[in-house]
Protein backbone atom coordinates (compact mmCIF):
# COMPACT_ATOMS: atom_id res chain seq x y z
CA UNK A 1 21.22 27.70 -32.87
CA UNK A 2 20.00 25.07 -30.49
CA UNK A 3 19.69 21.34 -31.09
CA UNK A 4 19.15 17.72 -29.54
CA UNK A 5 21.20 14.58 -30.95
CA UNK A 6 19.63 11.58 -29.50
CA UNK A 7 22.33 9.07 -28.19
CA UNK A 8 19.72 6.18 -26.74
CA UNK A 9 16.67 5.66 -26.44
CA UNK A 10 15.35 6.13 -29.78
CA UNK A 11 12.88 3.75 -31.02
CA UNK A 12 14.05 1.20 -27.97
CA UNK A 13 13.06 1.78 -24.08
CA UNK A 14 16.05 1.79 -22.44
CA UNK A 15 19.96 4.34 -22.59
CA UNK A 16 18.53 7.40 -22.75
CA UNK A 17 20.98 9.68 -23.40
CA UNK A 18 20.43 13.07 -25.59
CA UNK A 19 22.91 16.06 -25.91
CA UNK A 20 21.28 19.47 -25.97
CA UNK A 21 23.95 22.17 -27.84
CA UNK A 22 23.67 26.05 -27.54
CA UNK A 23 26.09 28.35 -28.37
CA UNK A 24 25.05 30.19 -24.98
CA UNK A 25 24.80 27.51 -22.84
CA UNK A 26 27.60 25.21 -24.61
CA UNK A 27 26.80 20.97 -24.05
CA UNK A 28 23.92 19.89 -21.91
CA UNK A 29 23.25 16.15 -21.39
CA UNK A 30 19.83 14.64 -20.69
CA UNK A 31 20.42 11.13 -19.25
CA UNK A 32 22.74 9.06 -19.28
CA UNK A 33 21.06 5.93 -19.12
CA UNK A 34 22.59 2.01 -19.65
CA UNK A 35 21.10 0.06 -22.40
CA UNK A 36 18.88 -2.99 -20.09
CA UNK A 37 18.82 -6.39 -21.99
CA UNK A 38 20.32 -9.86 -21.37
CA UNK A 39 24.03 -8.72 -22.53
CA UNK A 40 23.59 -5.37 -20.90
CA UNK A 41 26.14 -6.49 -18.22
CA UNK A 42 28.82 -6.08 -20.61
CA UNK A 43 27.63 -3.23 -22.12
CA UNK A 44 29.15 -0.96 -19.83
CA UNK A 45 32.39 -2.48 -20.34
CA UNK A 46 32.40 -2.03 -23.92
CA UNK A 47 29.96 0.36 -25.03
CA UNK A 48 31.52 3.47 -26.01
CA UNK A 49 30.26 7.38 -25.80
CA UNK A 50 29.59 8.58 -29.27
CA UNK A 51 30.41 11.93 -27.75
CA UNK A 52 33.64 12.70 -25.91
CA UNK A 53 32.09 13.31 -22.04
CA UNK A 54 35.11 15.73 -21.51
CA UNK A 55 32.92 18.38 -23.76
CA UNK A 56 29.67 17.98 -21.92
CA UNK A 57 29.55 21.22 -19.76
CA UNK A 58 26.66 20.07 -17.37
CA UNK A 59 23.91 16.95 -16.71
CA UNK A 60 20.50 16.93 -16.16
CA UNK A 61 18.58 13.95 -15.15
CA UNK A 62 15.81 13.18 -15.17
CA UNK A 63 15.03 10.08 -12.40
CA UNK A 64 17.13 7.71 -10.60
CA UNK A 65 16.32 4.26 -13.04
CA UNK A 66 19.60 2.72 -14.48
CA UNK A 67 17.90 3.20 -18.01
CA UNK A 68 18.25 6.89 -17.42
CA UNK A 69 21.09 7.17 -14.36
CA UNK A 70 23.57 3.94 -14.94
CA UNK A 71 26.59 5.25 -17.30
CA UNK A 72 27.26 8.24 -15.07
CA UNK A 73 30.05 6.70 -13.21
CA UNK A 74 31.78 5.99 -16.76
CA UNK A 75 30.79 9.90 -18.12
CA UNK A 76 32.80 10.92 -14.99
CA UNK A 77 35.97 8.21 -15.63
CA UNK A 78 36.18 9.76 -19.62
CA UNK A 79 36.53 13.52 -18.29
CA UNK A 80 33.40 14.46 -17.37
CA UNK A 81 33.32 17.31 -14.63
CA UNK A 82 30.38 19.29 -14.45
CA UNK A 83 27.42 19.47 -12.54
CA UNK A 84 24.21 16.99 -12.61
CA UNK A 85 21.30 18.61 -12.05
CA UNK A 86 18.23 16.57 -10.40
CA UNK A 87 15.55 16.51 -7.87
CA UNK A 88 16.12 16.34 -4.00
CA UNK A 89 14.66 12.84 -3.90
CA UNK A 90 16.72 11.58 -7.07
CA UNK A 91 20.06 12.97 -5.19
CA UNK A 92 19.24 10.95 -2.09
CA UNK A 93 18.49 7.59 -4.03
CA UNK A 94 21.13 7.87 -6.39
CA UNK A 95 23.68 6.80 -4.06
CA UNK A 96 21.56 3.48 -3.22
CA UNK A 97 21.49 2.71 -6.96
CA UNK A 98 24.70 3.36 -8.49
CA UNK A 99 26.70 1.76 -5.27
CA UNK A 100 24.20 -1.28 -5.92
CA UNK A 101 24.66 -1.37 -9.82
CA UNK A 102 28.92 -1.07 -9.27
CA UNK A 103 28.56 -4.34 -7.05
CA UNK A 104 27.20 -6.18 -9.37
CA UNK A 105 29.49 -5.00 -12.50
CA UNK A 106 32.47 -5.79 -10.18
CA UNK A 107 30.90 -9.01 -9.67
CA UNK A 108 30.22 -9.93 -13.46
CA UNK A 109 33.93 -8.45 -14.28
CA UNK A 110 35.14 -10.85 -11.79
CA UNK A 111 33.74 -13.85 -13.27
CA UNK A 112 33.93 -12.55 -17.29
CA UNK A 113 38.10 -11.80 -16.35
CA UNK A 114 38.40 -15.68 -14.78
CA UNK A 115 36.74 -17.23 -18.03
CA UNK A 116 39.22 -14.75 -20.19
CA UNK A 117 41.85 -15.80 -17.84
CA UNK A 118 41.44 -19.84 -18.34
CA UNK A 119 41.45 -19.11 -22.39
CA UNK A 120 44.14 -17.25 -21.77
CA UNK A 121 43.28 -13.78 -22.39
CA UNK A 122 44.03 -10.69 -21.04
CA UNK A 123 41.67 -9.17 -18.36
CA UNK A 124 38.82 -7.05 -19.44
CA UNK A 125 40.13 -3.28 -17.20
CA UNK A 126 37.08 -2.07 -15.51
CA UNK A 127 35.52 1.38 -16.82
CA UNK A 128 34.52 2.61 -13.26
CA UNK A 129 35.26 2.24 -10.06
CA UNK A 130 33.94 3.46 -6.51
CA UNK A 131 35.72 7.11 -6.86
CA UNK A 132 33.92 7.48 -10.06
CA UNK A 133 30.92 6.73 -7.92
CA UNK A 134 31.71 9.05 -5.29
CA UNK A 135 32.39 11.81 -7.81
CA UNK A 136 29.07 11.44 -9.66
CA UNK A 137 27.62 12.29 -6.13
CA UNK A 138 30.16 15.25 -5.14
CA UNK A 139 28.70 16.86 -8.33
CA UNK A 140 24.66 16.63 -7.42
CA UNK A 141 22.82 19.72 -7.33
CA UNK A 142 19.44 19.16 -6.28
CA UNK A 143 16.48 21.12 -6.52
CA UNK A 144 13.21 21.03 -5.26
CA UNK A 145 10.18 20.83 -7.82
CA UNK A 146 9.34 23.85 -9.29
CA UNK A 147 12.95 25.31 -8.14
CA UNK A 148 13.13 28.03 -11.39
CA UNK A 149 17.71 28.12 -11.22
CA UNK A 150 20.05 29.51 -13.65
CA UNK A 151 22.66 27.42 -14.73
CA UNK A 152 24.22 29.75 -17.47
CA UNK A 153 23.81 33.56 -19.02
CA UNK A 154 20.11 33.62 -19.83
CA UNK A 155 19.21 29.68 -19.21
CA UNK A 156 17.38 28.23 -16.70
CA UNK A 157 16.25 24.83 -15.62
CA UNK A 158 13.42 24.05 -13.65
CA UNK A 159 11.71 20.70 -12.81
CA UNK A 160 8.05 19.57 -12.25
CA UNK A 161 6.73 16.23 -10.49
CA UNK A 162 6.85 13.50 -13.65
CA UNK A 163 5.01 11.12 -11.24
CA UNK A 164 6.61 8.07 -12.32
CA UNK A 165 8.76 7.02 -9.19
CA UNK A 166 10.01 9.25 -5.78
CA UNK A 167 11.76 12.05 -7.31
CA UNK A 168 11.31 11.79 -10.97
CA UNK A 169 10.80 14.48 -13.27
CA UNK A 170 9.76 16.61 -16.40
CA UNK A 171 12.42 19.05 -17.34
CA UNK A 172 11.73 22.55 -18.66
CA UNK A 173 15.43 23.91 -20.11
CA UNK A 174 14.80 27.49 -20.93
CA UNK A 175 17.88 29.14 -22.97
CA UNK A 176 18.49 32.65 -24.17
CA UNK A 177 20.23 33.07 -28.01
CA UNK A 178 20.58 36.16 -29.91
CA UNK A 179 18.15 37.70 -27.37
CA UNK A 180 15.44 35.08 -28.14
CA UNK A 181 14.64 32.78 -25.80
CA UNK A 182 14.04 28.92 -26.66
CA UNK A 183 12.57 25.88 -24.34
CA UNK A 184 12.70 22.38 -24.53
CA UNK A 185 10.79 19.99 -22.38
CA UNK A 186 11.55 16.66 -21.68
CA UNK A 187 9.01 14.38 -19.98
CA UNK A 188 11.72 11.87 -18.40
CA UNK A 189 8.77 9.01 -18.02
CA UNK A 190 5.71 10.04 -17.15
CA UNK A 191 3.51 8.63 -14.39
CA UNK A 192 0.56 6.62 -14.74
CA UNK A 193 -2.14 8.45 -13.11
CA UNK A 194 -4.20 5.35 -12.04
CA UNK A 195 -2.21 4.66 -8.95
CA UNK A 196 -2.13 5.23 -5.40
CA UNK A 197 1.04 6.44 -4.46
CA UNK A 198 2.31 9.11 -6.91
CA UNK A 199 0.99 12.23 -7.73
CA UNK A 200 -0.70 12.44 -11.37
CA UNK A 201 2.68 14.28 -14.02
CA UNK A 202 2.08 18.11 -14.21
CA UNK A 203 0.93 19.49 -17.65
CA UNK A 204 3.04 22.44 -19.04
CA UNK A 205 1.58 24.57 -21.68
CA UNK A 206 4.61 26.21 -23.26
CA UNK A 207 7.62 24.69 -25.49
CA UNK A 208 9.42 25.01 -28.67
CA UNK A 209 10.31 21.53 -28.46
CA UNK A 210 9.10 18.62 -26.56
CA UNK A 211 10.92 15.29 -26.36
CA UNK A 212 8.57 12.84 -25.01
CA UNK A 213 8.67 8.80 -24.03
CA UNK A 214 6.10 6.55 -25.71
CA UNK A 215 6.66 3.13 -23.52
CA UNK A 216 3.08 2.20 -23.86
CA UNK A 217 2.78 4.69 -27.25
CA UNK A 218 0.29 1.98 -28.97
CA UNK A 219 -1.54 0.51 -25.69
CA UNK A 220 -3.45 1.52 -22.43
CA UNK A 221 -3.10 -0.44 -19.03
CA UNK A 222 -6.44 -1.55 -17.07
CA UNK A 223 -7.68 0.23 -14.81
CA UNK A 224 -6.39 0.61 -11.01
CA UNK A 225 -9.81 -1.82 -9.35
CA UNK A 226 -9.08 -4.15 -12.62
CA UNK A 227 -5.73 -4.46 -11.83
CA UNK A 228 -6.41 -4.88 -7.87
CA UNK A 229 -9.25 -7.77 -8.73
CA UNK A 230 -7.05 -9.30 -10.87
CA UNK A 231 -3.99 -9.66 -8.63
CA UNK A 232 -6.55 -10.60 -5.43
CA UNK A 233 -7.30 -13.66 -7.83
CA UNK A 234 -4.02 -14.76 -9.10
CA UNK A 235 -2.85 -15.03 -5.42
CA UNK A 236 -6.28 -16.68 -4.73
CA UNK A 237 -5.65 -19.35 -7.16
CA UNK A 238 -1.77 -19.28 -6.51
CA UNK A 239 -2.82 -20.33 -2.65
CA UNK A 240 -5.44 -22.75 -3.73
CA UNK A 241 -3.10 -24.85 -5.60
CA UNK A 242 -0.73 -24.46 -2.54
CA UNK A 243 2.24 -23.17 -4.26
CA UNK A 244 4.54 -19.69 -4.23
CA UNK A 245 4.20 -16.56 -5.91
CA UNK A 246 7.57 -14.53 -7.21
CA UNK A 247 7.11 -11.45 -8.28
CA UNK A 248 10.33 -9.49 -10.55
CA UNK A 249 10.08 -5.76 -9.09
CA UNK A 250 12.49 -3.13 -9.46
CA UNK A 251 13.20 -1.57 -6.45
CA UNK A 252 12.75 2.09 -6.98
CA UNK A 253 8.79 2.39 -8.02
CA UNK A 254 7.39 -0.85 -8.45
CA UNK A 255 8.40 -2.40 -5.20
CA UNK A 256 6.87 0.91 -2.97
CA UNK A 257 3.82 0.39 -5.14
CA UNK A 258 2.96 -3.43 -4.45
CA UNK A 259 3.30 -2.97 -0.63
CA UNK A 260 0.63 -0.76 -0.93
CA UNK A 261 -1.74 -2.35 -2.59
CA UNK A 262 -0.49 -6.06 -0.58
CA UNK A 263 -1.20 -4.01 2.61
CA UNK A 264 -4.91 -2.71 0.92
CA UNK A 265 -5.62 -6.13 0.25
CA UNK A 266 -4.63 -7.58 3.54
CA UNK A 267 -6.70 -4.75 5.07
CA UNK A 268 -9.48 -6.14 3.58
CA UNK A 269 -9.35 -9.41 4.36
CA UNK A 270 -8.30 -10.39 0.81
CA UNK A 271 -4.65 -11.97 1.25
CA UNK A 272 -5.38 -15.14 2.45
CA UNK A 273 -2.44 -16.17 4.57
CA UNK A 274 0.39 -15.22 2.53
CA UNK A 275 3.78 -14.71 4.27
CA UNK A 276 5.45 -11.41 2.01
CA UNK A 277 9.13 -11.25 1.42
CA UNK A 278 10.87 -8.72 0.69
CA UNK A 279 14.24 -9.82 -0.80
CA UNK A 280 16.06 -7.28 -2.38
CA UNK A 281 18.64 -5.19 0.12
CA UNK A 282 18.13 -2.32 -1.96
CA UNK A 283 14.27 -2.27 -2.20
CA UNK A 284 14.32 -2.11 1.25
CA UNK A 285 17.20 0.85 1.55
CA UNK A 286 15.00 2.43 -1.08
CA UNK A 287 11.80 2.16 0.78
CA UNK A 288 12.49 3.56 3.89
CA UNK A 289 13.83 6.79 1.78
CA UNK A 290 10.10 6.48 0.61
CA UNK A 291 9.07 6.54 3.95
CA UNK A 292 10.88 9.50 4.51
CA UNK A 293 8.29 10.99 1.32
CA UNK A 294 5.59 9.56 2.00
CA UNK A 295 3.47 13.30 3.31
CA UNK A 296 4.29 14.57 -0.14
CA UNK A 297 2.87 11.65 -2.11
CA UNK A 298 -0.28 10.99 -3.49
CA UNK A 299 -2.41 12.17 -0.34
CA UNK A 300 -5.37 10.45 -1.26
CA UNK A 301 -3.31 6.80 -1.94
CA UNK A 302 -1.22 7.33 0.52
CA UNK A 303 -1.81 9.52 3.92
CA UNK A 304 -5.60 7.39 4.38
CA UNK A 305 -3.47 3.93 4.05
CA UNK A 306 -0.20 4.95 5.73
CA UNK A 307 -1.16 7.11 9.09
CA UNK A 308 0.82 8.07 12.37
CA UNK A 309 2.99 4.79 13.21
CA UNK A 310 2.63 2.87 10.02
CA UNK A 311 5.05 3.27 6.84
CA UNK A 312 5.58 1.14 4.03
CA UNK A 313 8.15 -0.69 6.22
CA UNK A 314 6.89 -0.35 9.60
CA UNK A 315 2.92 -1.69 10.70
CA UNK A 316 1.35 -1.60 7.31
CA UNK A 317 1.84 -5.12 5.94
CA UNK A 318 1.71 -7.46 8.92
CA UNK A 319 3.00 -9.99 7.31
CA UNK A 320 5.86 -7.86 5.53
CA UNK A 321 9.30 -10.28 6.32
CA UNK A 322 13.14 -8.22 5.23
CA UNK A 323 15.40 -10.58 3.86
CA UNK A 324 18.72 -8.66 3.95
CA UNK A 325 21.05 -11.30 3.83
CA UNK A 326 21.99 -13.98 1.44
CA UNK A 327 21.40 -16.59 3.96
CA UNK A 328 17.58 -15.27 4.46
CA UNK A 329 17.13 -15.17 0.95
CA UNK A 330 18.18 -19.07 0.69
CA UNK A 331 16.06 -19.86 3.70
CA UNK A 332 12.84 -18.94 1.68
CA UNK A 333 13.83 -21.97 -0.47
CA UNK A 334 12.93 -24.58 2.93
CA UNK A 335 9.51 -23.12 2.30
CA UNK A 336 7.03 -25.46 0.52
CA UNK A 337 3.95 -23.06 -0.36
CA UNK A 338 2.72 -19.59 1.05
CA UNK A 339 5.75 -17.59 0.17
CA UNK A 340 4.93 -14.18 -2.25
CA UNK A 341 8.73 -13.19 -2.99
CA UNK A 342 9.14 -9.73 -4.53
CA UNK A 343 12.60 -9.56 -5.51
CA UNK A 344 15.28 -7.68 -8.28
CA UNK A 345 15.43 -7.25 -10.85
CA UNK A 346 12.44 -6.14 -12.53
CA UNK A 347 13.42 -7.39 -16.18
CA UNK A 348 15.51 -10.71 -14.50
CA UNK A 349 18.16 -9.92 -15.72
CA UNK A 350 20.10 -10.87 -12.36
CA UNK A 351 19.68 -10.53 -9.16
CA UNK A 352 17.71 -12.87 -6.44
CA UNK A 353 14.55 -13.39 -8.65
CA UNK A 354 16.72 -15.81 -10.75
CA UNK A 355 17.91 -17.99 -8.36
CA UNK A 356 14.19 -18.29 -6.87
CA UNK A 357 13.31 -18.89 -10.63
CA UNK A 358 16.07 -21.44 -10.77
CA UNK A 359 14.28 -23.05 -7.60
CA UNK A 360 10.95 -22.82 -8.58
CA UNK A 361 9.84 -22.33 -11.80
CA UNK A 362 9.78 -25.97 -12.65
CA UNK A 363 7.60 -26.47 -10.82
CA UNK A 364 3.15 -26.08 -11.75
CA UNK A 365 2.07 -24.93 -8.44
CA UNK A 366 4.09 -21.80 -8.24
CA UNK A 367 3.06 -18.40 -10.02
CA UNK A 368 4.89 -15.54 -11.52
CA UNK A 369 2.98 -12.37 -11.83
CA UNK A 370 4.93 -9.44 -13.87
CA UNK A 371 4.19 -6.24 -13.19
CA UNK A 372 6.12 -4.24 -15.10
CA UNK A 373 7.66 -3.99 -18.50
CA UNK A 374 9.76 -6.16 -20.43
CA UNK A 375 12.57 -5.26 -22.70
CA UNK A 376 13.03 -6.86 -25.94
CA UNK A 377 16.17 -9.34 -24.95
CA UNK A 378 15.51 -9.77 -21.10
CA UNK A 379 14.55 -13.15 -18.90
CA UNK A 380 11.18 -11.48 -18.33
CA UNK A 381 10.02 -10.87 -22.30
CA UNK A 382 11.35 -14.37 -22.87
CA UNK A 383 8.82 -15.51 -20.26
CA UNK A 384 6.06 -13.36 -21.40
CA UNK A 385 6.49 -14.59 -24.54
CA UNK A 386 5.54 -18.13 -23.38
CA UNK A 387 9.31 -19.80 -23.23
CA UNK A 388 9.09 -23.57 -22.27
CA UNK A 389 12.16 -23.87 -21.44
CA UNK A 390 14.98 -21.22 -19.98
CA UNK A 391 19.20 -21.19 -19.46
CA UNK A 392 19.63 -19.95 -15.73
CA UNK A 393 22.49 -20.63 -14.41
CA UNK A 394 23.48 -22.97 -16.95
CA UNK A 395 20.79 -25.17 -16.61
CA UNK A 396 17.93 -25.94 -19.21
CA UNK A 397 14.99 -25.93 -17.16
CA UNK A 398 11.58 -26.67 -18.22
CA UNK A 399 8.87 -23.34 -17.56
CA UNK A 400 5.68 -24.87 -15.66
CA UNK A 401 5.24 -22.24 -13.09
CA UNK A 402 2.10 -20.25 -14.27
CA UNK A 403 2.91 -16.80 -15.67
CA UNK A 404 0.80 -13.78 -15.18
CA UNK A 405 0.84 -10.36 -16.53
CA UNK A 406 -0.42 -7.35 -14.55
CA UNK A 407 -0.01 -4.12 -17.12
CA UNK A 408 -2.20 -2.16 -14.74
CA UNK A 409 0.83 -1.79 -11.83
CA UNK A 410 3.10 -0.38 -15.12
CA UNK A 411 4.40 3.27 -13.43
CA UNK A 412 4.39 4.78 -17.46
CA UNK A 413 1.33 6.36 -18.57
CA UNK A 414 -0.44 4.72 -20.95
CA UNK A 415 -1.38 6.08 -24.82
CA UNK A 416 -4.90 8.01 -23.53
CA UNK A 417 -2.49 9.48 -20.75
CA UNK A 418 0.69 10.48 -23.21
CA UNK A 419 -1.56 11.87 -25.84
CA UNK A 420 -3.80 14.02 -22.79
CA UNK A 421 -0.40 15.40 -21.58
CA UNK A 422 1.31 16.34 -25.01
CA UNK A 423 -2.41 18.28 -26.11
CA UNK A 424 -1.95 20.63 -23.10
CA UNK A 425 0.89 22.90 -25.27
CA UNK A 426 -0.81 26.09 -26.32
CA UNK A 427 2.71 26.54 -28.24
CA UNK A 428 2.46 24.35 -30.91
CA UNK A 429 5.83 22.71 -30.14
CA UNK A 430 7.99 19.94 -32.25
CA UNK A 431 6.95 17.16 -30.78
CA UNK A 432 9.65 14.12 -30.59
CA UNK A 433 8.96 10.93 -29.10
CA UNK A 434 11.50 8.94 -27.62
CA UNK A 435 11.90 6.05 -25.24
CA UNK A 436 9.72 3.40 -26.74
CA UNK A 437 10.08 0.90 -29.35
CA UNK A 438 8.80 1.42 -32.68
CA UNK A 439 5.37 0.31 -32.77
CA UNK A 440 4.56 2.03 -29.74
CA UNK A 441 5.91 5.06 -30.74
CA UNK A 442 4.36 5.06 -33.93
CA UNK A 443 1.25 3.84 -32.64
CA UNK A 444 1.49 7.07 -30.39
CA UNK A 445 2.53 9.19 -33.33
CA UNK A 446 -0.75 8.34 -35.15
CA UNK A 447 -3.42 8.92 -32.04
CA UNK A 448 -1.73 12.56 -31.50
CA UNK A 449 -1.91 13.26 -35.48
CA UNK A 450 -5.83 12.30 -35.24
CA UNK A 451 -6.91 13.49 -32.38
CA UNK A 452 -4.98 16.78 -32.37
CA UNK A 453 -2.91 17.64 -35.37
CA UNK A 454 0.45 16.78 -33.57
CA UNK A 455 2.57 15.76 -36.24
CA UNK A 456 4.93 14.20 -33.94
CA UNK A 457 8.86 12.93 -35.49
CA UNK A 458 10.35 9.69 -34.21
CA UNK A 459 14.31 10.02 -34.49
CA UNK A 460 16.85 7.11 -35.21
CA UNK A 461 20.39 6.91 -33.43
CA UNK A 462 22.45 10.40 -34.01
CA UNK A 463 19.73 12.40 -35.55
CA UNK A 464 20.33 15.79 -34.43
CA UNK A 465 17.31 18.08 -34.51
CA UNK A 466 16.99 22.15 -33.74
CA UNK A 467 14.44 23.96 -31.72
């Protein structure tokens, strides 16, 4: 018998996390994803497995995002050994993330373990540490897309472009029981196909079970020129009233994707004179592994824009500054109007958007344009939500800055998409949706049940379910 418990993810967007169990093939892990929210710095420090990660006999992942990569490091420090399975691309920006993600837990420990300390209280004992790190990465196996590998007696794993960032991916688990054979496919998150640098997700035809995300379940983004005329006018207007623009990216996906369409724009005379920083050390360590991509992207978004001596980094965005250190960061403060700061992270949550929030969002002239999703609980879906005033830093301070939404840059396919991809099973699979919070999901639950007879289930925390 084969099933799936779902350990995160489930009716919410972020910690996915769900254990596969075969007798053949013993305990298989898909994701193992933090939970992304205003006290998910802590989480990791007190969150528990509701499975003992001693038992799990291998990992599969799916992309590099925290959501779906961050609680590795702590699988390993509870007795996980096995391998982690994942793309070529995922295994080299891995590294960048989790090494980037420890710094800043250190960092929060630091300061949580001083307030504890002037109460009183004992310290809070770290749950990872560098060598858990370094042994996530001494047990990557990567695999290149389509890469058909056994990894048990009659199982096999094999993974297909997802097209949501560099190296993400839809996983087809094939396993053998009692001489049948079962498979379970898991989209990871799929890609939007509307966008210029990532291929569109590949459709699979065959399953017994399908677990699938529903981030935008209920809703469709605009369209790719929409989104591009809308931008080229917020940064119109942004100029014209002679203020900044900030702009909360994450660095794997969303950053790669707005240099490319800031370069397109500047390429057609459509950027006015904005000076582009890019202020996030790990964006930039992530793009130039991008770079190193970019001929098996999206040929038509990318190999017309990005040719011979130009890369995302190098030539394509004249105007493209690297702020690497802490003291070039700070130095964008001096500067009155004309600045368009991309920095982490996406949901602001932490990272070097705040602090430019903290120094500019006061203030009526300045702009920030989201261009990606916002968790329930984070800085950014406070915002969204029209706050008027925010805590950063300690600090009440009032919201003035104009705030702007740009769902068309979102790197998830949207319902139309989701729906298209899940009708392409011949097999009749269980369909599961995951990954999405409730009214999306059920929103996406109802559009496959009309338009095709899917009958999809939407599972709670712990459900187990066969295939």
């Amino acid at each position: 018998m084969a099933t799936v418990t779902f350990y995160g993810a489930v009716q919410e967007v972020t910690g996915s996390c769900h254990l596969v169990h075969s007798d053949a093939l013993g305990e298989v892990l898909l994701d193992c994803g933090m939970h992304q929210g205003m006290k998910a710095k802590h989480f990791i420090s007190r969150e528990q497995f509701a499975f003992n990660p001693a038992s799990i006999d291998m990992v599969i992942l799916s992309h590099v995002h925290l959501d779906h990569s961050g609680r590795l490091p702590s699988l390993l420090h509870e007795g996980f050994v096995g391998p982690i399975y994942c793309t070529e691309a995922t295994a080299q920006l891995l590294p960048i993330m989790l090494f980037d993600a420890l710094s800043l837990y250190e960092n929060d420990l630091r300061r949580e373990n001083r307030k504890r300390a002037r109460k009183g209280l004992s310290d809070i004992e770290a749950h990872y540490s560098k060598e858990d790190v370094l042994n996530v990465l001494d047990c990557l196996k990567p695999l290149a897309y389509k890469q058909r590998v056994e990894i048990g007696e009659g199982a096999f794993v094999c993974f297909h472009d997802a097209g949501h960032i560099l190296g993400s991916a839809i996983t087809e688990l094939t396993i053998t029981e009692s001489g049948k054979q079962k498979k379970l496919v898991f989209s990871g998150d799929l890609g939007n196909t509307d966008t210029l640098l990532m291929k569109d997700p590949v459709y699979l035809s065959e399953a017994d079970m399908v677990l699938m995300e529903g981030t935008y379940g209920d809703r469709e983004h605009k369209s790719l020129g929409d989104t591009q005329t809308q931008l080229k006018d917020i940064l119109h207007a942004a100029f014209a009233r002679g203020g900044n623009v900030m702009i909360p990216a994450f660095a794997v996906g969303r950053t790669q994707e707005l240099l490319l369409y800031l370069g397109k724009l500047q390429q057609a005379g459509d950027l006015d004179n904005w000076q582009v920083f890019l202020d996030s050390p790990m964006a930039i360590e992530v793009t130039s592994v991008y770079d190193q991509w970019l001929p098996t992207l999206d040929c038509e978004g990318v190999k017309t824009l990005c040719t011979g001596e130009q890369t995302l980094l190098k030539n394509f965005l004249s105007t493209l500054h690297l702020m690497v250190d802490a003291e070039d960061s700070m130095a964008i403060n001096k500067i009155s109007s004309g600045a368009l700061i991309i920095a982490g992270s996406g949901m602001c949550t932490g990272g070097r958007i705040t602090h430019h929030f903290k120094h500019r969002i006061w203030d009526s002239r300045n702009t920030i344009i989201f261009v990606g999703y916002q968790a329930n609980g984070t800085l950014g879906r406070i915002l969204v939500d029209g706050a008027q005033h925010v805590k950063l830093f300690g600090d009440d301070i009032i919201v003035k800055a104009n705030i702007e939404t740009l769902n068309g840059f979102s790197a998830h396919a949207g319902q139309a998409a989701l729906v298209d991809w899940a009708s392409h099973f011949g097999t009749k699979p269980k369909v599961v949706l995951v990954h999405g919070e409730p009214d999306a999901l059920m929103g996406l639950a109802d559009k496959l049940e009309q338009l095709h007879g899917i009958k999809a289930e939407i599972p709670i925390l712990g459900d187990t379910l066969e295939f």
